[in-house]
Structures are given as C-alpha cells and as structure tokens.
PDB file of N, CA and C in Angstrom:
ATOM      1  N   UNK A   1     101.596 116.614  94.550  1.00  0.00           N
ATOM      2  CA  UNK A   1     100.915 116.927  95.773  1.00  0.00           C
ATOM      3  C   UNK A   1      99.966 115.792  96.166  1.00  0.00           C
ATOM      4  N   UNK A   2      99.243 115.086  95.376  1.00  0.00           N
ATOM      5  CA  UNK A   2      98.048 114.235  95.910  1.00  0.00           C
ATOM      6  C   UNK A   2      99.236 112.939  95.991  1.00  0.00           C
ATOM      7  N   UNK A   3     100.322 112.605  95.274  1.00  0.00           N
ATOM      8  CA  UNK A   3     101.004 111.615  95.584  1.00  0.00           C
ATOM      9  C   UNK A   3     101.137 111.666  96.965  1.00  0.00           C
ATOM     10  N   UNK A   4     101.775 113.076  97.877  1.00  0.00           N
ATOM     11  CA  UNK A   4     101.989 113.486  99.543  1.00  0.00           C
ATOM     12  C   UNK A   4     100.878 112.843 100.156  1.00  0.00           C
ATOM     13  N   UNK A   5      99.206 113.167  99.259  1.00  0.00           N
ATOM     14  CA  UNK A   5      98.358 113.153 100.415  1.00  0.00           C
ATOM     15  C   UNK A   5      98.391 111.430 100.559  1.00  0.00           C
ATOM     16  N   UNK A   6      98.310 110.971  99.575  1.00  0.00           N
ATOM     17  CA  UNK A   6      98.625 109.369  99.745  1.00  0.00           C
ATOM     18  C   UNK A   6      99.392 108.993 101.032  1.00  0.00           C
ATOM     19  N   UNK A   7     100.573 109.125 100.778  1.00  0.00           N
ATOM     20  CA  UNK A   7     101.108 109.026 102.311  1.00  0.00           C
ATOM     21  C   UNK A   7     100.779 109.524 103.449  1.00  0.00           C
ATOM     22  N   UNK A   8     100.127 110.249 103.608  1.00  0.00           N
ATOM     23  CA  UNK A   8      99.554 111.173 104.660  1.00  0.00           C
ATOM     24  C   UNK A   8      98.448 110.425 105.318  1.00  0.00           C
ATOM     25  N   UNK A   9      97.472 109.766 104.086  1.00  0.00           N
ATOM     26  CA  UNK A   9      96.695 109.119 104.477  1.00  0.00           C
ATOM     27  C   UNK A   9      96.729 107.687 104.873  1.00  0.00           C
ATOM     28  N   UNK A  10      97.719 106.605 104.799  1.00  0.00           N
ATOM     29  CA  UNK A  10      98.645 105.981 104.654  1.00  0.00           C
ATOM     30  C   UNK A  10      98.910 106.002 106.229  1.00  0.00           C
ATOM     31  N   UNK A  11      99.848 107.131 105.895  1.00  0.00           N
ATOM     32  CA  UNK A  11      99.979 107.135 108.170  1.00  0.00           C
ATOM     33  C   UNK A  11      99.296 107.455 108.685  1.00  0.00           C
ATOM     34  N   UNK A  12      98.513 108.250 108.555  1.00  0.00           N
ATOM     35  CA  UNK A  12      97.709 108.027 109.664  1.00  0.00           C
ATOM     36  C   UNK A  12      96.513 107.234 110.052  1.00  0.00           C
ATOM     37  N   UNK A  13      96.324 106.515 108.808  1.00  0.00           N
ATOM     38  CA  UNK A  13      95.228 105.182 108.893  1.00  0.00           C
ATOM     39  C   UNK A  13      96.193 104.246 109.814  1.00  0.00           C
ATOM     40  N   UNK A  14      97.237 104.118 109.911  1.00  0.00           N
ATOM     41  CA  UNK A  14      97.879 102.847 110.741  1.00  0.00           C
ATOM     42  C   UNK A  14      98.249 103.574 112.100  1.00  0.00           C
ATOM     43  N   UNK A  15      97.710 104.737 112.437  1.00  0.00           N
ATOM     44  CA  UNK A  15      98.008 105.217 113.404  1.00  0.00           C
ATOM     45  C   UNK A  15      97.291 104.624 114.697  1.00  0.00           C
ATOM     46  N   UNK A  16      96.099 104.576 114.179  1.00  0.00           N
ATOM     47  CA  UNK A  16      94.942 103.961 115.698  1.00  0.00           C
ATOM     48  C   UNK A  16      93.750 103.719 114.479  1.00  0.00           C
ATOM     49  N   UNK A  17      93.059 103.428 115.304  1.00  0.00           N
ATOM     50  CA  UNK A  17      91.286 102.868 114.636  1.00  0.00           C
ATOM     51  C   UNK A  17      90.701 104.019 114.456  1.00  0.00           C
ATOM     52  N   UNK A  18      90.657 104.816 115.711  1.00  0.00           N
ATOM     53  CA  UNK A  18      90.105 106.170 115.209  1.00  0.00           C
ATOM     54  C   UNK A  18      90.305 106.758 114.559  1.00  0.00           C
ATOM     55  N   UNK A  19      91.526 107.576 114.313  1.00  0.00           N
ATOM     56  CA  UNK A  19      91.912 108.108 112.737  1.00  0.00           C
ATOM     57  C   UNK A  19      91.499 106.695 111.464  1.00  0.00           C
ATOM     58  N   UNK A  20      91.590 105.716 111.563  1.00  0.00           N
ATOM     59  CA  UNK A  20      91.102 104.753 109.999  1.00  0.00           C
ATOM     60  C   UNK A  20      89.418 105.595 109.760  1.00  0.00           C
ATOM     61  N   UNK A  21      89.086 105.070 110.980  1.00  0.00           N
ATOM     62  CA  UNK A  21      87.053 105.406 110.793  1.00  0.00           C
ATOM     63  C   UNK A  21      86.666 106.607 110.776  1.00  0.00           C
ATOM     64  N   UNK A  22      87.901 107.500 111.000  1.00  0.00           N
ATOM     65  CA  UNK A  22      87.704 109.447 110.813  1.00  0.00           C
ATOM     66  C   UNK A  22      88.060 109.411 109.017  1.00  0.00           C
ATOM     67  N   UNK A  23      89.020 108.852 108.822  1.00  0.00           N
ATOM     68  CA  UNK A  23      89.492 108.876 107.423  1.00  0.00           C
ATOM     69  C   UNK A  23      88.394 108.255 106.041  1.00  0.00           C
ATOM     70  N   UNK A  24      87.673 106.799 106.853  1.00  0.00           N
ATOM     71  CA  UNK A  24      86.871 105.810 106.405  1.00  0.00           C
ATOM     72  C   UNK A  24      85.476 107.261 105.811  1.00  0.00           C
ATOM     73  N   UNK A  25      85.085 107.567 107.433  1.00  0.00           N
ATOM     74  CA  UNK A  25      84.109 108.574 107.215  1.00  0.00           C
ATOM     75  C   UNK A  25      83.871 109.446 106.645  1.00  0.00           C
ATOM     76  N   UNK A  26      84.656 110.382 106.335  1.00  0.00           N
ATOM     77  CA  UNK A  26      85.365 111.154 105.309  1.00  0.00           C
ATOM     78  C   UNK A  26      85.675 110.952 103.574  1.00  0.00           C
ATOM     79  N   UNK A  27      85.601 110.059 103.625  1.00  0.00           N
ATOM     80  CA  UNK A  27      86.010 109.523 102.053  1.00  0.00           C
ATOM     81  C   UNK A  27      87.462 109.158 101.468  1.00  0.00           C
ATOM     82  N   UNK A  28      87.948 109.286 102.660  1.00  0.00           N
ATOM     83  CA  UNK A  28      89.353 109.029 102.041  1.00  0.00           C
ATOM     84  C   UNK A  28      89.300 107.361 101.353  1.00  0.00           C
ATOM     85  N   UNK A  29      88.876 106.245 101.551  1.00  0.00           N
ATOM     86  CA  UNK A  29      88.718 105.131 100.774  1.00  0.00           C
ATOM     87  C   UNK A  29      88.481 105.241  99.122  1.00  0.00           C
ATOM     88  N   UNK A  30      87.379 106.370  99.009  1.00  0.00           N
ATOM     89  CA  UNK A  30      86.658 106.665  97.615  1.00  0.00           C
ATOM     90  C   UNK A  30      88.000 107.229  97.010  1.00  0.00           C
ATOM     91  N   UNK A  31      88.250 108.411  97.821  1.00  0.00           N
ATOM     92  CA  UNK A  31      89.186 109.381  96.946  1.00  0.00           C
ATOM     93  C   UNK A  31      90.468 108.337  96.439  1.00  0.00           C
ATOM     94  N   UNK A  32      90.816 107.354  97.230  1.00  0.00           N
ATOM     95  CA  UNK A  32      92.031 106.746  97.096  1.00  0.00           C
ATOM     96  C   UNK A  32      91.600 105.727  95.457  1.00  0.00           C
ATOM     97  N   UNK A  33      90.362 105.183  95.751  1.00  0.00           N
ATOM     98  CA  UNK A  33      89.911 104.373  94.708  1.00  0.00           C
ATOM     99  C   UNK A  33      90.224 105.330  93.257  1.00  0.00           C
ATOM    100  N   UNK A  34      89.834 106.630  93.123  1.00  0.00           N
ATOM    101  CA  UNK A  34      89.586 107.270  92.241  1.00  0.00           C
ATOM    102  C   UNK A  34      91.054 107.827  91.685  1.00  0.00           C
ATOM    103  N   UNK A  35      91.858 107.686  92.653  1.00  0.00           N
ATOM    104  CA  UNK A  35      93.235 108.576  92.656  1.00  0.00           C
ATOM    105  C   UNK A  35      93.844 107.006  92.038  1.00  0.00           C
ATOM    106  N   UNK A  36      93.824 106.345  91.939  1.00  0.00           N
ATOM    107  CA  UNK A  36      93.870 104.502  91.378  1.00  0.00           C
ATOM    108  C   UNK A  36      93.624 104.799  89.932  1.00  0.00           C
ATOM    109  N   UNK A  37      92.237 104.835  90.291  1.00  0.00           N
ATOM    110  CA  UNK A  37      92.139 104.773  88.656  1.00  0.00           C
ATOM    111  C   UNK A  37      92.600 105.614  87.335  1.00  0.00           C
ATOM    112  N   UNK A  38      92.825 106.807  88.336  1.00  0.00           N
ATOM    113  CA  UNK A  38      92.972 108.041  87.039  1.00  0.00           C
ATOM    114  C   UNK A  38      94.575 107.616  86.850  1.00  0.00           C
ATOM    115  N   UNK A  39      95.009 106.762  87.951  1.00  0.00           N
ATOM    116  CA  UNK A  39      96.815 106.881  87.537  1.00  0.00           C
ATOM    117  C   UNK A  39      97.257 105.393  87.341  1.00  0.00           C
ATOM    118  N   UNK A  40      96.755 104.585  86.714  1.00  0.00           N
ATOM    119  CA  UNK A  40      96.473 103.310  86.685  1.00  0.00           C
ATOM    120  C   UNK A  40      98.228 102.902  85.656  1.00  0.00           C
ATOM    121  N   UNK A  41      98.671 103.919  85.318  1.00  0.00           N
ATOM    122  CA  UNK A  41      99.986 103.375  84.680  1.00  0.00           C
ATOM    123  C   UNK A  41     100.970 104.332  85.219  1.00  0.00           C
ATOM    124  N   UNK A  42     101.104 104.719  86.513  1.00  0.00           N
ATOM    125  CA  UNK A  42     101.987 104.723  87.679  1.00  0.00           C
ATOM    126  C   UNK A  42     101.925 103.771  88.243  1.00  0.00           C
ATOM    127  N   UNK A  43     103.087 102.943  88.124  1.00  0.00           N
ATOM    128  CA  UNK A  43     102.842 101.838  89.433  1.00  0.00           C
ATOM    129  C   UNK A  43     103.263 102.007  90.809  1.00  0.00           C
ATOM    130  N   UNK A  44     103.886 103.098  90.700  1.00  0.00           N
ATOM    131  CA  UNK A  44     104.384 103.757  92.169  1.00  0.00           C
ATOM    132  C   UNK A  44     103.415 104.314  93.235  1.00  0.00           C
ATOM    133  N   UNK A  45     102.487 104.994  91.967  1.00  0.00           N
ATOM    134  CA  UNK A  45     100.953 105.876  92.722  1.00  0.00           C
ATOM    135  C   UNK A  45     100.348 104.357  92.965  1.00  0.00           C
ATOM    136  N   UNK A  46     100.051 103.660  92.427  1.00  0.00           N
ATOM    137  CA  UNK A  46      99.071 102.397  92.220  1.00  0.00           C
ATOM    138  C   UNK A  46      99.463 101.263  93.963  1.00  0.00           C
ATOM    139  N   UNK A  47     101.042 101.146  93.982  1.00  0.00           N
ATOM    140  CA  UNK A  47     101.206 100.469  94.747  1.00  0.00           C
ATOM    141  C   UNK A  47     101.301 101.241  96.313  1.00  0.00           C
ATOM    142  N   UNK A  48     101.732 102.623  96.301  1.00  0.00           N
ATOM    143  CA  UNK A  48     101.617 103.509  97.359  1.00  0.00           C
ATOM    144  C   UNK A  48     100.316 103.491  97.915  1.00  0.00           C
ATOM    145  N   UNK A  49      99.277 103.541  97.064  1.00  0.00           N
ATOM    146  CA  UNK A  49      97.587 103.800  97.287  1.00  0.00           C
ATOM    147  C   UNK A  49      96.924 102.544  97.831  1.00  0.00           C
ATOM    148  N   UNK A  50      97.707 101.164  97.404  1.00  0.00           N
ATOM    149  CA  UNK A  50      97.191 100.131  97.924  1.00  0.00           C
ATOM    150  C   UNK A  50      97.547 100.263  99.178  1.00  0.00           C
ATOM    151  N   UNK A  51      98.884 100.450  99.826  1.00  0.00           N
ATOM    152  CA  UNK A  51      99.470 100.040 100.977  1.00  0.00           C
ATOM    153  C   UNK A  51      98.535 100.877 101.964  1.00  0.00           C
ATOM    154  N   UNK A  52      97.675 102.446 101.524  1.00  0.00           N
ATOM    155  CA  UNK A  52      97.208 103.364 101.989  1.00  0.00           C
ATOM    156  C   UNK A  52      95.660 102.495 102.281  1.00  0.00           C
ATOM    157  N   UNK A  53      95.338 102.018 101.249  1.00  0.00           N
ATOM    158  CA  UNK A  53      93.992 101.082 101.119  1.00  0.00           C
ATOM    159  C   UNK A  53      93.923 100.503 102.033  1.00  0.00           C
ATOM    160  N   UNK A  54      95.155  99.672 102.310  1.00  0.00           N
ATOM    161  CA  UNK A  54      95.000  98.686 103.072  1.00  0.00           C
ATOM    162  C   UNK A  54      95.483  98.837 104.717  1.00  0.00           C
ATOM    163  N   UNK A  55      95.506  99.999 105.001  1.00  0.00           N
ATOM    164  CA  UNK A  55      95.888 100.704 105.884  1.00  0.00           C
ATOM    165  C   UNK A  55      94.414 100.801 106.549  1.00  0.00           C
ATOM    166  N   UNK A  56      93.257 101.181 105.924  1.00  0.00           N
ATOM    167  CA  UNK A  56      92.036 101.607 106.080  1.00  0.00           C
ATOM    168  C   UNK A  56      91.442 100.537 106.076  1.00  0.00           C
ATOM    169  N   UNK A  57      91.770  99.260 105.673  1.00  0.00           N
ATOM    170  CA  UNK A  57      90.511  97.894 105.408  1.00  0.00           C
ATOM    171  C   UNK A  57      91.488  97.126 106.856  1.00  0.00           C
ATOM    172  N   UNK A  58      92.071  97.439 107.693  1.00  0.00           N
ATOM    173  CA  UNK A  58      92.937  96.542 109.026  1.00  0.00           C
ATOM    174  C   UNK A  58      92.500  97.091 109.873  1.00  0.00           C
ATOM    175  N   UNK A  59      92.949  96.417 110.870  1.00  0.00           N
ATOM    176  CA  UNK A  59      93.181  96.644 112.793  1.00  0.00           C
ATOM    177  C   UNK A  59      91.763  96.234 113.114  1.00  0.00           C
ATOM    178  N   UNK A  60      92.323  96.076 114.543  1.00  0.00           N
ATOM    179  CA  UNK A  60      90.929  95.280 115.203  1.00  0.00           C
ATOM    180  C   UNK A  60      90.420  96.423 116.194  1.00  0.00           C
ATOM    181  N   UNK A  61      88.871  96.841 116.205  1.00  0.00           N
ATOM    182  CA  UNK A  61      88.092  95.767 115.721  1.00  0.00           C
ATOM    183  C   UNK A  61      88.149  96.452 114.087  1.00  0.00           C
ATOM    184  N   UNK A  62      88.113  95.554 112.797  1.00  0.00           N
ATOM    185  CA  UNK A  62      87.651  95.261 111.982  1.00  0.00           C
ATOM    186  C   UNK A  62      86.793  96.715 111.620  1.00  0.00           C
ATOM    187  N   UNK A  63      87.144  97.513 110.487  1.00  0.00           N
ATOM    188  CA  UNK A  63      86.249  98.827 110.206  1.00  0.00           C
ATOM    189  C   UNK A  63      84.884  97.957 109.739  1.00  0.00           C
ATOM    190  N   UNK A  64      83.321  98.121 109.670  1.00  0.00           N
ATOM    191  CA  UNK A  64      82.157  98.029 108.713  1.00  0.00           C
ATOM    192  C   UNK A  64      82.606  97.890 107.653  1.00  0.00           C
ATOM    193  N   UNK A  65      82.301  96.666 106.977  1.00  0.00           N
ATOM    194  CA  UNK A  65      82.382  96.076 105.751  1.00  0.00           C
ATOM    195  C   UNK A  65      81.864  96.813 104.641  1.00  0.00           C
ATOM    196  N   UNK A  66      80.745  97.551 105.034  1.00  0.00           N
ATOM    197  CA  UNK A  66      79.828  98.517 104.371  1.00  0.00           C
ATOM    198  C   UNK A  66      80.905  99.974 103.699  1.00  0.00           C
ATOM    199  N   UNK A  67      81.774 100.077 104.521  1.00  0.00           N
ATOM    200  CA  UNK A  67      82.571 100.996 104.519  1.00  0.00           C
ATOM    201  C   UNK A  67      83.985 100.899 103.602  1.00  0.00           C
ATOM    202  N   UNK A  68      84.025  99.552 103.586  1.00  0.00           N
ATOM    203  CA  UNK A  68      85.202  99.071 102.835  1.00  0.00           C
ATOM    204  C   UNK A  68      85.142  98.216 102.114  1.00  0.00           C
ATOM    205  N   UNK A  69      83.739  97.928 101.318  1.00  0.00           N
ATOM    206  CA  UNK A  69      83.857  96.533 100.402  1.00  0.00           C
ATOM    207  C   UNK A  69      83.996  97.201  98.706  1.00  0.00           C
ATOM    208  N   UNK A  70      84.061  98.508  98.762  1.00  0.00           N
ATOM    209  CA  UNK A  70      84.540  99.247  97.620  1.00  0.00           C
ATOM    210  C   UNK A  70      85.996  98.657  97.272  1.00  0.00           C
ATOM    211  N   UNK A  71      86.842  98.697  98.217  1.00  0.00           N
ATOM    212  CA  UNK A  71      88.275  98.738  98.352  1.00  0.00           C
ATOM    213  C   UNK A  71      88.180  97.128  97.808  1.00  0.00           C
ATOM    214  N   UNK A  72      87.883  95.691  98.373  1.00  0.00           N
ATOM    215  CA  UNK A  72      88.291  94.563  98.432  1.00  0.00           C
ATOM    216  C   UNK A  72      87.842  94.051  97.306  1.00  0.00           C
ATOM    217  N   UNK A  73      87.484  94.080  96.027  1.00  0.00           N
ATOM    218  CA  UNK A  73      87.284  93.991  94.664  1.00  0.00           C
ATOM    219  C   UNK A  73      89.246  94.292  93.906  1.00  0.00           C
ATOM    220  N   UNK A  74      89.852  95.156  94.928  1.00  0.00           N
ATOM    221  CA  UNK A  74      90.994  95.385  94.260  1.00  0.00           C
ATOM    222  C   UNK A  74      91.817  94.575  94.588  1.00  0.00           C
ATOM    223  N   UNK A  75      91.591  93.901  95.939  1.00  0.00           N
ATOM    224  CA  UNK A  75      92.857  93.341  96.967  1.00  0.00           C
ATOM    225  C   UNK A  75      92.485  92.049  96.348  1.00  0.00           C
ATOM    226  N   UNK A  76      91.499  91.369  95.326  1.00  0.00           N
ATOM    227  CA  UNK A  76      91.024  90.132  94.988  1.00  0.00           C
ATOM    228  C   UNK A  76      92.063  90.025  93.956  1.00  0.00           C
TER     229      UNK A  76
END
C-alpha cells in the first residue's frame, strides 16, 4: 500500500506547482525521506521514491529551498 502512495505522490507532484507546494506543505517530502530509509534494501521502493522526490524538488518557479533541502543531501 505505501509503495501505491509513492506513486500517487509521484503524479501528482508533476502535475502543476500547486499540487508540489500542497504536497511540499503537507509533508509528503518528510514522509518520502522516511519511507527511504526504513526500505533502504528495496531498490525498487528506493528508486520509485527518488523519482517521487524529485518530482517535489522541480518546476518553475522553483519550490523554497527551506522546504526541500532535506531531500538534496540524497540527490548529492
């Protein structure tokens, strides 16, 4: 089930800006970080969650850095 919400969150972060900064606001960034770590030897969850990550750290304008510099420690 939380593998689903991955994708869920995933599309609809690349949907528009507003859903990213509804999602951003919300915690979906944290939860994704945390849903990372606990499954860190799935590489399927691991690489699904990035694409979701990085779904949320794009588009212009640019989300608050404040909001997403949790995430860019991983993308390094």
């Amino acid at each position: 089930m939380a593998y689903q919400a991955v994708w869920a969150i995933a599309n609809i972060a690349s949907d528009n800006v507003r859903n990213r900064d509804l999602l951003l606001k919300e915690g979906a960034l944290e939860n994704l970080l945390d849903f990372i770590d606990r499954n860190r030897d799935e590489k399927i969850y691991v690489a699904d969650s990035c694409w979701a990550l990085s779904n949320l750290c794009r588009n212009r304008p640019l989300p608050p850095y404040r909001r997403v510099e949790k995430a860019i420690a991983l993308f390094c």
